[in-house]
C-alpha atoms as a PDB file:
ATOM      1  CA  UNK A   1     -18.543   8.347   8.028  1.00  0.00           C
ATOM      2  CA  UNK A   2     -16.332   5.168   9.240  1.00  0.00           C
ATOM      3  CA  UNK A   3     -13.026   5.580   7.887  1.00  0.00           C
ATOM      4  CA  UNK A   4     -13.273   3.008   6.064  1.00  0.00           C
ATOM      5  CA  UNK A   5     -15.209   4.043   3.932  1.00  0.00           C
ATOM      6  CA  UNK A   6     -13.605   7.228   3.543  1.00  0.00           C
ATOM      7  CA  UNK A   7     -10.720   5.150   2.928  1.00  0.00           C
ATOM      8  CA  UNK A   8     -12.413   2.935  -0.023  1.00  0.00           C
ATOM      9  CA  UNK A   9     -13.712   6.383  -1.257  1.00  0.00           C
ATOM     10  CA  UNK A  10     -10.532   8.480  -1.624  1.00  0.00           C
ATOM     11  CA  UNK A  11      -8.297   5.067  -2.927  1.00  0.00           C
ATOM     12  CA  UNK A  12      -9.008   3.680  -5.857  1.00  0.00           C
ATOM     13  CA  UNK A  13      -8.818   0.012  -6.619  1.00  0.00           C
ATOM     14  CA  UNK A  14      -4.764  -0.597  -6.747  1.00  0.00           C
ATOM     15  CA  UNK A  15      -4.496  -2.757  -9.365  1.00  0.00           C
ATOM     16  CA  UNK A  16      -6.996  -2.914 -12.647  1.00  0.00           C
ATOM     17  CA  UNK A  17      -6.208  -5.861 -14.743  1.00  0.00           C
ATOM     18  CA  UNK A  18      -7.783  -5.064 -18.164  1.00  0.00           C
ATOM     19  CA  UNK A  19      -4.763  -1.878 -17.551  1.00  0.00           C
ATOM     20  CA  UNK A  20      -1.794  -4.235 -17.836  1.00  0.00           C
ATOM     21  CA  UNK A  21      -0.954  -5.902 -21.596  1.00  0.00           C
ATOM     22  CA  UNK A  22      -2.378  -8.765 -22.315  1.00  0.00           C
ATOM     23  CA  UNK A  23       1.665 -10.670 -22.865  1.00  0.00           C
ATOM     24  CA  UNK A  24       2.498  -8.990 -19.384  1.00  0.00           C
ATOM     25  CA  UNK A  25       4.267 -11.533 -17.249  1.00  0.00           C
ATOM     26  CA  UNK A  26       3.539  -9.882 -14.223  1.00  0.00           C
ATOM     27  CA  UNK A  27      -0.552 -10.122 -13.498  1.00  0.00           C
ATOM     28  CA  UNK A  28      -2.899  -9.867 -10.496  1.00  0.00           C
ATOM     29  CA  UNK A  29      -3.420 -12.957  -8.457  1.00  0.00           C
ATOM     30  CA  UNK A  30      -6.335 -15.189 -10.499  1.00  0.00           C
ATOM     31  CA  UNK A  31      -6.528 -17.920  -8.585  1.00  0.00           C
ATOM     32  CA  UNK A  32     -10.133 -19.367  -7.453  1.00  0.00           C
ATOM     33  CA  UNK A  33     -11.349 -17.552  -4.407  1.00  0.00           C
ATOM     34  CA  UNK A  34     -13.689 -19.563  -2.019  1.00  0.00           C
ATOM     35  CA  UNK A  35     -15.656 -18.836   1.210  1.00  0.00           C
ATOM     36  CA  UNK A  36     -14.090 -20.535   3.686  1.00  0.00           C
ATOM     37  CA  UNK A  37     -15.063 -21.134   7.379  1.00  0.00           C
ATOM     38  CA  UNK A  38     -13.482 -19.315   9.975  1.00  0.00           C
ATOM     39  CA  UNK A  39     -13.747 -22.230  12.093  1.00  0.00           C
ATOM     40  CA  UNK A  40     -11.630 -24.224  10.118  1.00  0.00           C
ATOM     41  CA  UNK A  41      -8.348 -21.815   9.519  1.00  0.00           C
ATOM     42  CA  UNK A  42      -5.642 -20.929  12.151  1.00  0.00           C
ATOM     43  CA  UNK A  43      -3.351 -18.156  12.319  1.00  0.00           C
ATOM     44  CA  UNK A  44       0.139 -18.782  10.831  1.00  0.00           C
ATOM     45  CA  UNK A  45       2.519 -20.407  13.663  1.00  0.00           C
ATOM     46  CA  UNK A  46       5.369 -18.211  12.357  1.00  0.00           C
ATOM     47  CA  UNK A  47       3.559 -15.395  13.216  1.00  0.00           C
ATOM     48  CA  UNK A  48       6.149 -12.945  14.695  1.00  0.00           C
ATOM     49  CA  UNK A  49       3.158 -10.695  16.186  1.00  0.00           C
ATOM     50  CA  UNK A  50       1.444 -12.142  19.108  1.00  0.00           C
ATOM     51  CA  UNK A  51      -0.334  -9.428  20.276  1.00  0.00           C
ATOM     52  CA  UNK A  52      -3.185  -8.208  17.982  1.00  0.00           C
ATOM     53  CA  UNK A  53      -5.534  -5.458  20.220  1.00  0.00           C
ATOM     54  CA  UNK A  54      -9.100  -5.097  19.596  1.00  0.00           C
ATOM     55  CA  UNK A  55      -8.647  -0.777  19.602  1.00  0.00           C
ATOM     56  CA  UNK A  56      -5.921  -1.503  17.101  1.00  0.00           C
ATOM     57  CA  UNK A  57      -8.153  -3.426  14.731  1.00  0.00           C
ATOM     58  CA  UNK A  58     -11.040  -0.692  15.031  1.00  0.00           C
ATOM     59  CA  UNK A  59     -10.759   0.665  11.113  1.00  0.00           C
ATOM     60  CA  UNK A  60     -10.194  -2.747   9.927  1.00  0.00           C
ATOM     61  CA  UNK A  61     -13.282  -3.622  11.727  1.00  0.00           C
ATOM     62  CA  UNK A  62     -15.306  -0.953  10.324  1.00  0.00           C
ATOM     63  CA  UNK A  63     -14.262  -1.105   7.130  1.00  0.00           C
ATOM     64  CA  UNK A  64     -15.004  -4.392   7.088  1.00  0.00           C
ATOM     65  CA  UNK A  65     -18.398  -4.288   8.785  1.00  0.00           C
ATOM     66  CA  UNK A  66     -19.438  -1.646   5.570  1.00  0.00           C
ATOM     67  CA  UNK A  67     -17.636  -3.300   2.776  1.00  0.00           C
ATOM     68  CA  UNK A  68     -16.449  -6.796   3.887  1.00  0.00           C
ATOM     69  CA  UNK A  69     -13.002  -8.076   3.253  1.00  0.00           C
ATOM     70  CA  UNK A  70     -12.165  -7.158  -0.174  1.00  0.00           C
ATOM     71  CA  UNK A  71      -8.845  -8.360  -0.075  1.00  0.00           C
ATOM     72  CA  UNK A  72      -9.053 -12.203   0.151  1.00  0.00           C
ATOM     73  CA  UNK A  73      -6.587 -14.402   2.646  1.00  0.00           C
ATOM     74  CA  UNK A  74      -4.258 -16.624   1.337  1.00  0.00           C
ATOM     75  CA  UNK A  75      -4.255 -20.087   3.077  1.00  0.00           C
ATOM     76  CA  UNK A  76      -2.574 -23.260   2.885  1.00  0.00           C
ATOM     77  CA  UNK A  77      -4.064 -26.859   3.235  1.00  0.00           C
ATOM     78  CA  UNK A  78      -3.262 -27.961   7.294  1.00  0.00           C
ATOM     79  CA  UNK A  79      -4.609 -31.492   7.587  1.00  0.00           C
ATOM     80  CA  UNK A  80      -8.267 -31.047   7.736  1.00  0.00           C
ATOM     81  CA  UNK A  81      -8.301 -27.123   7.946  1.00  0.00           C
ATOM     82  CA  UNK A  82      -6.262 -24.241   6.951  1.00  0.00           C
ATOM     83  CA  UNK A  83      -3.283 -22.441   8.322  1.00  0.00           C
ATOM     84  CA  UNK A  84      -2.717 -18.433   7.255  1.00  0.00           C
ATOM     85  CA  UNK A  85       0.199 -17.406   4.957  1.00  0.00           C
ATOM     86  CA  UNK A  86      -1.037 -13.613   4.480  1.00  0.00           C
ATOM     87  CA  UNK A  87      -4.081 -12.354   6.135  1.00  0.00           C
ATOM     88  CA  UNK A  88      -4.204 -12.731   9.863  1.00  0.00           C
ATOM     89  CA  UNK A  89      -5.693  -8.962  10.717  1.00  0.00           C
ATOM     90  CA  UNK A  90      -8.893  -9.695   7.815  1.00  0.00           C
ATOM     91  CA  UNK A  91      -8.779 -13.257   9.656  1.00  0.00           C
ATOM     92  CA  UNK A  92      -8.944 -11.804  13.124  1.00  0.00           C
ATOM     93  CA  UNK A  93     -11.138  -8.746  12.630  1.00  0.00           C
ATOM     94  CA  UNK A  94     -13.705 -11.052  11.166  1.00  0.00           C
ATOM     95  CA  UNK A  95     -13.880 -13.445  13.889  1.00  0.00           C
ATOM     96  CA  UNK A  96     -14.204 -10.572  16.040  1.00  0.00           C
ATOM     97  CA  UNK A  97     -17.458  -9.529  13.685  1.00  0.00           C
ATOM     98  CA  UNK A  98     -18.377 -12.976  14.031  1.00  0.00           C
ATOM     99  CA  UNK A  99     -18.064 -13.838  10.558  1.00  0.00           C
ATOM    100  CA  UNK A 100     -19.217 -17.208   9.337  1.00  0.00           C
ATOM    101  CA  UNK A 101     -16.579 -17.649   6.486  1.00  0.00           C
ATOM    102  CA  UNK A 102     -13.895 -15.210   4.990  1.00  0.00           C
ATOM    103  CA  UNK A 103     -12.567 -15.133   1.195  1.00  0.00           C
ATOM    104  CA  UNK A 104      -9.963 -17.064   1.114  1.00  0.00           C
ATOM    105  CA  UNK A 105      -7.684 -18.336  -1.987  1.00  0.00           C
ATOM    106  CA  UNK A 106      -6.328 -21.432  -0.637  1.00  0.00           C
ATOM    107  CA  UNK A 107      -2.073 -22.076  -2.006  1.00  0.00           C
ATOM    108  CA  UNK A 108       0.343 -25.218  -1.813  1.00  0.00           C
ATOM    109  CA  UNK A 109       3.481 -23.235   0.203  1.00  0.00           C
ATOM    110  CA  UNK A 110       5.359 -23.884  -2.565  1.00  0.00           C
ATOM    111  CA  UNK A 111       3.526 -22.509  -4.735  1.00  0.00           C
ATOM    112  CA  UNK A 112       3.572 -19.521  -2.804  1.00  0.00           C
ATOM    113  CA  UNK A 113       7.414 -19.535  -2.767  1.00  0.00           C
ATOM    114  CA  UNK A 114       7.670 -20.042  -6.651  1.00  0.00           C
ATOM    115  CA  UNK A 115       4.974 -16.922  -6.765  1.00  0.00           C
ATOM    116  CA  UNK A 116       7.471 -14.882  -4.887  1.00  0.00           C
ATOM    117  CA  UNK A 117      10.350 -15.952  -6.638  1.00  0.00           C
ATOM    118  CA  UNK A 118       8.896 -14.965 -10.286  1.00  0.00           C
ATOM    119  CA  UNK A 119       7.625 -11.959  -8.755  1.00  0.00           C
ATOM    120  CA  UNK A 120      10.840 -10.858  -7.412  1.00  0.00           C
ATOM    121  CA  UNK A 121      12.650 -12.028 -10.733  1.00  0.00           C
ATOM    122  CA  UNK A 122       9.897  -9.774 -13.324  1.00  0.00           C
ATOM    123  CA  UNK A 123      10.970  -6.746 -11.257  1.00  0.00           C
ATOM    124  CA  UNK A 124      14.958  -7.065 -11.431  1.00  0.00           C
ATOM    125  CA  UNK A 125      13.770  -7.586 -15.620  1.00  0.00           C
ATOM    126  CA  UNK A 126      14.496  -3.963 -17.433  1.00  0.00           C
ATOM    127  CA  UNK A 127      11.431  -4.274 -19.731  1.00  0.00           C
ATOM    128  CA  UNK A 128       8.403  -3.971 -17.427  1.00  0.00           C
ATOM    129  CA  UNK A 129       6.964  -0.735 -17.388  1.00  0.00           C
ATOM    130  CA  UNK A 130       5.903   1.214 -14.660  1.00  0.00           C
ATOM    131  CA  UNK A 131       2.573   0.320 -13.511  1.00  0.00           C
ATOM    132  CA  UNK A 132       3.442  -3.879 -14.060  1.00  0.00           C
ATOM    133  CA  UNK A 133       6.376  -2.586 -11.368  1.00  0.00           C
ATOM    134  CA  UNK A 134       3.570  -1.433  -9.368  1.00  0.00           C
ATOM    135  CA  UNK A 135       1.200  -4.110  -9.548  1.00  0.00           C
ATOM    136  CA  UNK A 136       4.464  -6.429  -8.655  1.00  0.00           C
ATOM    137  CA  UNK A 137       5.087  -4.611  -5.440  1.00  0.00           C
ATOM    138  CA  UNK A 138       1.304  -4.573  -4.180  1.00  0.00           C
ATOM    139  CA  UNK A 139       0.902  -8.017  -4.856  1.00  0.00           C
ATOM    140  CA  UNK A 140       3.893  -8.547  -2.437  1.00  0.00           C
ATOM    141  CA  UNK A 141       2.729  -6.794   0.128  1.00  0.00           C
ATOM    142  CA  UNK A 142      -0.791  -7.963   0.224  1.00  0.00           C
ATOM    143  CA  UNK A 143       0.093 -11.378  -0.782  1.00  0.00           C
ATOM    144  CA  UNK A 144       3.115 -12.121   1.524  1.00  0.00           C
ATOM    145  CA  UNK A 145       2.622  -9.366   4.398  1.00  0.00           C
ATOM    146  CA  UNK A 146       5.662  -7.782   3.201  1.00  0.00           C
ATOM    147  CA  UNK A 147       6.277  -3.885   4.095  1.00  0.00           C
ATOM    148  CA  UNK A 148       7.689  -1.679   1.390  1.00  0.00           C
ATOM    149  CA  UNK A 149      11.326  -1.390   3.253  1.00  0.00           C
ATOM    150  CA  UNK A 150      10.645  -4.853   2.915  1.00  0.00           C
ATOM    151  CA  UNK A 151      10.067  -4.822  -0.730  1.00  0.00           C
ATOM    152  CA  UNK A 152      12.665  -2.833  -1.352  1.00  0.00           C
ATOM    153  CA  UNK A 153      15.480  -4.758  -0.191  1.00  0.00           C
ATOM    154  CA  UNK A 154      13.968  -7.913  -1.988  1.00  0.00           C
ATOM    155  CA  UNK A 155      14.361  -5.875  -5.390  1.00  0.00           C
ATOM    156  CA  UNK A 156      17.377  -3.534  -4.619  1.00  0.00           C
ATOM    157  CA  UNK A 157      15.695  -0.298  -4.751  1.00  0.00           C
ATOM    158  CA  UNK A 158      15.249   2.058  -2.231  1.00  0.00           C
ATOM    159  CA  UNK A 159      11.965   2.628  -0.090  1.00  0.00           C
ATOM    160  CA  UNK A 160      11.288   6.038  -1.937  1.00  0.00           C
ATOM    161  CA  UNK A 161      11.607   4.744  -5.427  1.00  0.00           C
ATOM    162  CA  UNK A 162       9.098   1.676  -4.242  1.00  0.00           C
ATOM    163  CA  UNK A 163       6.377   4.096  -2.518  1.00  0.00           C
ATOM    164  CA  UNK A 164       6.544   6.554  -5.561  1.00  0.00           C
ATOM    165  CA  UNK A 165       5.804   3.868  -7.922  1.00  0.00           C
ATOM    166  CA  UNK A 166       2.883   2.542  -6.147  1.00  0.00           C
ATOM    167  CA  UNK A 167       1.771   5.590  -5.552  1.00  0.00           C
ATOM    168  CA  UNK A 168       0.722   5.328  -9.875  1.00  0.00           C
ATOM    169  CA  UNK A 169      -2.136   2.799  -8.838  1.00  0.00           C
ATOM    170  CA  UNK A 170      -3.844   5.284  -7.005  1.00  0.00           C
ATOM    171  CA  UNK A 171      -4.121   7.307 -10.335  1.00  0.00           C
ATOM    172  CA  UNK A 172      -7.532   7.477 -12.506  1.00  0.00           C
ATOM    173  CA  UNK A 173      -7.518   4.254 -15.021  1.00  0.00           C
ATOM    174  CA  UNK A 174      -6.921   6.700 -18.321  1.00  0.00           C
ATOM    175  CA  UNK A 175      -3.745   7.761 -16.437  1.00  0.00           C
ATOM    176  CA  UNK A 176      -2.686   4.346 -15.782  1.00  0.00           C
ATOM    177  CA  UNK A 177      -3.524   3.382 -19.255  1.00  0.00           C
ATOM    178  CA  UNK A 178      -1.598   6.240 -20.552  1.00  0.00           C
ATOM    179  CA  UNK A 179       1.242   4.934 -18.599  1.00  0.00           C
ATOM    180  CA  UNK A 180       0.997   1.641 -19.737  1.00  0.00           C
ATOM    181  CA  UNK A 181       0.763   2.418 -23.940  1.00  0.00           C
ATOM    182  CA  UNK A 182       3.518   5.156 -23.395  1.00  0.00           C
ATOM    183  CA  UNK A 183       1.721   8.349 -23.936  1.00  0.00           C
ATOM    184  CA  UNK A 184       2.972   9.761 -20.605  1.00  0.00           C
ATOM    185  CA  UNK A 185       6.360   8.228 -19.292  1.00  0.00           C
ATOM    186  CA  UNK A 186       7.136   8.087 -15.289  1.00  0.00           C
ATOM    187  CA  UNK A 187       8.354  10.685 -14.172  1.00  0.00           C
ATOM    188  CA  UNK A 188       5.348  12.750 -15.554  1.00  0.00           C
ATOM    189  CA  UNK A 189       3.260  10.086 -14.289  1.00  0.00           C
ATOM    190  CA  UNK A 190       4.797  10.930 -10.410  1.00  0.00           C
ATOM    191  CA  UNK A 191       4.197  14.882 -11.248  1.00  0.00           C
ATOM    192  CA  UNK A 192       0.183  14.075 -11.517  1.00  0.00           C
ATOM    193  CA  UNK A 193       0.313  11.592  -8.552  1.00  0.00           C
ATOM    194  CA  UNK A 194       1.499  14.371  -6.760  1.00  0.00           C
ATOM    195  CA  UNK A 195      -1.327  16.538  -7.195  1.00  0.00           C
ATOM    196  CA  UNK A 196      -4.675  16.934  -5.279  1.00  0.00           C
ATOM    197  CA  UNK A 197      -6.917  13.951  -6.463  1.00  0.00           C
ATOM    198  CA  UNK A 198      -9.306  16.313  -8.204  1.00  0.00           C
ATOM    199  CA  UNK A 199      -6.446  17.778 -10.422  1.00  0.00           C
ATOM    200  CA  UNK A 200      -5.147  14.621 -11.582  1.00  0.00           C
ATOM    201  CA  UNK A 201      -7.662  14.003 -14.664  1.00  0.00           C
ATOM    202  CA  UNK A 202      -7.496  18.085 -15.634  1.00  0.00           C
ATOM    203  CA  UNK A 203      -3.802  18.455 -15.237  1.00  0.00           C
ATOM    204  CA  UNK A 204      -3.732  14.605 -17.373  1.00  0.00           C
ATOM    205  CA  UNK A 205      -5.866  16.040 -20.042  1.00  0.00           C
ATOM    206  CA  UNK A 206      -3.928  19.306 -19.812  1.00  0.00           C
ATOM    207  CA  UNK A 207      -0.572  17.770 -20.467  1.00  0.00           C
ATOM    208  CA  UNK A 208      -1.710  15.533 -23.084  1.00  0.00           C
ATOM    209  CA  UNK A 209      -3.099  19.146 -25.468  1.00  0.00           C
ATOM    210  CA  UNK A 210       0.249  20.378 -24.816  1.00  0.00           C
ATOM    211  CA  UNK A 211       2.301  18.351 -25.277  1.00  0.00           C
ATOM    212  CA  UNK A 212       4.026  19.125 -22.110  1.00  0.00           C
ATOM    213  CA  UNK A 213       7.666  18.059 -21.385  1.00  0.00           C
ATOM    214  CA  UNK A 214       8.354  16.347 -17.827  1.00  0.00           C
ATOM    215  CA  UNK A 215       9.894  20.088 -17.079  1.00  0.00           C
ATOM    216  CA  UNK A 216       7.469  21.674 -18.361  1.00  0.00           C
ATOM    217  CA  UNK A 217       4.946  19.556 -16.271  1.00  0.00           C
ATOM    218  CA  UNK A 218       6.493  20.068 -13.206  1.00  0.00           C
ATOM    219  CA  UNK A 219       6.591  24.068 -13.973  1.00  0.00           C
ATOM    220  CA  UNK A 220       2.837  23.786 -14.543  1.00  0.00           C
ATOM    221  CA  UNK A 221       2.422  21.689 -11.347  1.00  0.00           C
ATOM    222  CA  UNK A 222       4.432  23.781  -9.247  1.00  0.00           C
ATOM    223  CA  UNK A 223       1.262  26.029  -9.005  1.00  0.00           C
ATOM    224  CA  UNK A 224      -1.702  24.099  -7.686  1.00  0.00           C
ATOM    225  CA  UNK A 225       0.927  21.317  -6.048  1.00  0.00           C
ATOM    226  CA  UNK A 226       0.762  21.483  -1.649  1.00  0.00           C
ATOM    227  CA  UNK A 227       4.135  23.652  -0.854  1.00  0.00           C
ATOM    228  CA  UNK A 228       7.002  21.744   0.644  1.00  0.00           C
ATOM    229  CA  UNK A 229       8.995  23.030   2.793  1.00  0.00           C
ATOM    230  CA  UNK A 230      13.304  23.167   1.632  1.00  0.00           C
ATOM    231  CA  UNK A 231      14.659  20.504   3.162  1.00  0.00           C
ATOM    232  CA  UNK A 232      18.021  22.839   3.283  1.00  0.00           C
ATOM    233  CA  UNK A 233      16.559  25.310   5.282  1.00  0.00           C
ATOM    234  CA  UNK A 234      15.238  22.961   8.273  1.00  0.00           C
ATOM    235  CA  UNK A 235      16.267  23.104  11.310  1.00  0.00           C
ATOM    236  CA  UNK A 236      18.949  20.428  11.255  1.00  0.00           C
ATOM    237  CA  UNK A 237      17.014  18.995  15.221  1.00  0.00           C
ATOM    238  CA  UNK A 238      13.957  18.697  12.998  1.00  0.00           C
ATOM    239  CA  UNK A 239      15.851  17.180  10.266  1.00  0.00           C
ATOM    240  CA  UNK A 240      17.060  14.637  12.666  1.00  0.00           C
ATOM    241  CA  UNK A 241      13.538  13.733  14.182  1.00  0.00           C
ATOM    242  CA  UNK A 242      12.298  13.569  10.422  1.00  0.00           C
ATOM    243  CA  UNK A 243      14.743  10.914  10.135  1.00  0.00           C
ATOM    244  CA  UNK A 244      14.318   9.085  13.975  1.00  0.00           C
ATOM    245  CA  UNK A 245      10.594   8.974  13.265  1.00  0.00           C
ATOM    246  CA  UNK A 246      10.853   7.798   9.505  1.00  0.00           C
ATOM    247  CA  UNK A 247      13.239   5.009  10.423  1.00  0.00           C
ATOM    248  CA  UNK A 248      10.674   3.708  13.485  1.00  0.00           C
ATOM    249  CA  UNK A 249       7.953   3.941  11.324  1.00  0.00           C
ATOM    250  CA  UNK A 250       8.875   2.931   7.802  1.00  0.00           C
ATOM    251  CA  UNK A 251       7.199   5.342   5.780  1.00  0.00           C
ATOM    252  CA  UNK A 252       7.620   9.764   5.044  1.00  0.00           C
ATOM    253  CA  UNK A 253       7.583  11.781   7.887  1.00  0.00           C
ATOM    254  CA  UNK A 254       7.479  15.432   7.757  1.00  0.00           C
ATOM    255  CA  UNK A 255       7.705  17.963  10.904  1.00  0.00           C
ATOM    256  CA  UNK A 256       6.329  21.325  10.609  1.00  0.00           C
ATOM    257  CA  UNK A 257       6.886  23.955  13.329  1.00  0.00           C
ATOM    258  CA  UNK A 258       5.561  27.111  13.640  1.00  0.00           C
ATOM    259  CA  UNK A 259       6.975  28.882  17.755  1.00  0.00           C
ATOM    260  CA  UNK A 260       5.855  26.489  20.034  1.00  0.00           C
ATOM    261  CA  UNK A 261       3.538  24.533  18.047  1.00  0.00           C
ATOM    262  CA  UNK A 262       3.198  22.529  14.877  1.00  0.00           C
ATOM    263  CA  UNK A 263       2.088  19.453  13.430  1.00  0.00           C
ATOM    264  CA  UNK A 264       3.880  15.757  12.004  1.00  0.00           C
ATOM    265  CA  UNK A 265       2.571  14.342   8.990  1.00  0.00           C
ATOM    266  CA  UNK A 266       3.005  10.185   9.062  1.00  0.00           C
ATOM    267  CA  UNK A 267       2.442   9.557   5.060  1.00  0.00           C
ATOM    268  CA  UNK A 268       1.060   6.411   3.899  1.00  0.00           C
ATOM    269  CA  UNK A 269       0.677   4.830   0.788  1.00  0.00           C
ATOM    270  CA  UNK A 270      -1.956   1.783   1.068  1.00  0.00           C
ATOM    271  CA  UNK A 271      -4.583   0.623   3.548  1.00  0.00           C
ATOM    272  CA  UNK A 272      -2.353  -1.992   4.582  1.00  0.00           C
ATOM    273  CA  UNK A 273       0.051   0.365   5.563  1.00  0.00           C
ATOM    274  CA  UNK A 274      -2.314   2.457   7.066  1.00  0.00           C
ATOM    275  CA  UNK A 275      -3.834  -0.134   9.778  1.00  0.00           C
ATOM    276  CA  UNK A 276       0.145  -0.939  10.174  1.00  0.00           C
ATOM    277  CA  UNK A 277       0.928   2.251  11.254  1.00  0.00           C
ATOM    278  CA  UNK A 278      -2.154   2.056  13.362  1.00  0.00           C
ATOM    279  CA  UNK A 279      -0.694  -0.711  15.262  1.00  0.00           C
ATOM    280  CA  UNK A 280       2.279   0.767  15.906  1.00  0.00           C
ATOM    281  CA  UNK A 281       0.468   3.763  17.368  1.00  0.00           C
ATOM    282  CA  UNK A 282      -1.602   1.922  19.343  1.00  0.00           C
ATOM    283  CA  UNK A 283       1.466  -1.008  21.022  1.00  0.00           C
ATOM    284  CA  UNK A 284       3.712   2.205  21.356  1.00  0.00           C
ATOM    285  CA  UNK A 285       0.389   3.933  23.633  1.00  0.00           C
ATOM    286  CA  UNK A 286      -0.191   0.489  25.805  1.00  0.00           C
ATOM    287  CA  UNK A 287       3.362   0.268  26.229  1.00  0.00           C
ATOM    288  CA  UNK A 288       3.574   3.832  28.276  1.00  0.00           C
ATOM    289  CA  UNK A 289       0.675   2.830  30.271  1.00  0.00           C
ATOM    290  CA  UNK A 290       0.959   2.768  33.983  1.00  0.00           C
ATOM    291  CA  UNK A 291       1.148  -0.833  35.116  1.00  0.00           C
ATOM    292  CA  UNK A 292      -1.616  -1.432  38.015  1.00  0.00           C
END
């Protein structure tokens, strides 16, 4: 099975409109997508990355080739074509399928700055609730190519505190919608996410008959959740390479050592992040090849 595929299977679609109340102020993108011919966009000339590898766009590729590019670029008007604001890897991988056109929604650059600016200014609002938070931060990070460090600092919150509430959209839509009308409240909410997908509904359904307290929940989740290891009991080297490798790479990292051997867990929490960390795999491989 490509992985992306197994991707699209185990990752449900992040953000469900008919969830979100119909006065929210914060709302998936509706603008008018259209097909657009690939040989009339270019890529973005403020494009800091100039080096986009074929082996590095392999997933993207595949996932692609099965499912097409679900996520549509955004574009803005460039005398008689287009130029890229968000999008270049679906742009690139495409041509490299040889693609005829790509969905595309097409946005004055202003625009796109007001978007950014309202988005930015519903989040620092006290009154959205959790999963309007989360649809916020998706839609800038597929919609301006922002990462969630990058998010984070645009809404003063930490990284953690943006990954665990995006984490919510990959929760079943009768979670979300419990989320949404109040039935559950967050932190429960981040107790479920936690789980193994196929506990999520159960344990829901479970907590709902109960009438389980966020303690309580937690108690109860305790028992079918993956152990962690104590962070207190680490070896402090570990601790620091936890760190080293969580600053480089922008997302969780967790060591585990068993003797000799052991295993690193990179955890990510989109498939945007996912073909990110990719890349950095890939540039930090070519960059410790021998030069011939």
């Amino acid at each position: 099975m490509p992985l992306g595929k197994g991707l699209s299977s185990l990752i449900p679609p992040r953000i469900i409109k008919e969830i979100l109340p119909l006065e929210s102020e914060v709302r998936p993108g509706e603008e008018k997508v259209e097909q657009i011919p690939l040989g009339k966009i270019k890529a973005n000339s403020h494009q800091p990355r100039t080096h986009f590898d074929h082996e590095g766009l392999e997933e993207l590729i595949n996932s692609i080739r099965e499912h097409g590019v679900v996520q549509p670029i955004i574009l803005t008007k460039d005398g008689e074509g287009f130029e890229i604001i968000a999008g270049e890897r679906r742009f690139r991988a495409s041509q490299m399928l040889e693609k005829e056109t790509i969905p595309a929604i097409v946005r004055d650059i202003e625009d796109q700055k007001k978007l950014e600016i309202a988005l930015v200014e519903n989040l620092q609002r006290r009154d959205l609730n959790p999963i309007e938070e989360a649809v916020a931060y998706q839609r800038l990070i597929d919609e301006f190519s922002l990462t969630q460090e990058a998010v984070a600092k645009q809404v003063g919150k930490s990284r953690p505190a943006v990954a665990n509430t995006l984490r919510l959209l990959t929760l079943p839509t009768d979670i979300q919608r419990a989320v949404v009308s109040g039935k559950i409240n967050y932190s429960t909410a981040r107790v479920i996410a936690g789980l193994p997908v196929e506990q999520r509904l159960p344990f829901f359904r479970k907590v709902l008959a109960n009438d389980l307290t966020v303690r309580a929940a937690e108690g109860h989740a305790s028992k079918i959740a993956p152990k962690k290891h104590s962070r207190k009991d680490q070896d402090p080297i570990l601790a620091s390479l936890e760190e080293e490798l969580q600053r480089a790479l922008g997302t969780k990292v967790t060591i585990k050592k068993t003797g000799a051997t052991g295993s690193i867990i990179v955890e990510f929490y989109s498939d945007e992040e996912l073909h990110n960390l990719s890349g950095k795999f890939t540039r930090a491989s070519d960059s410790e090849q021998p030069q011939l």
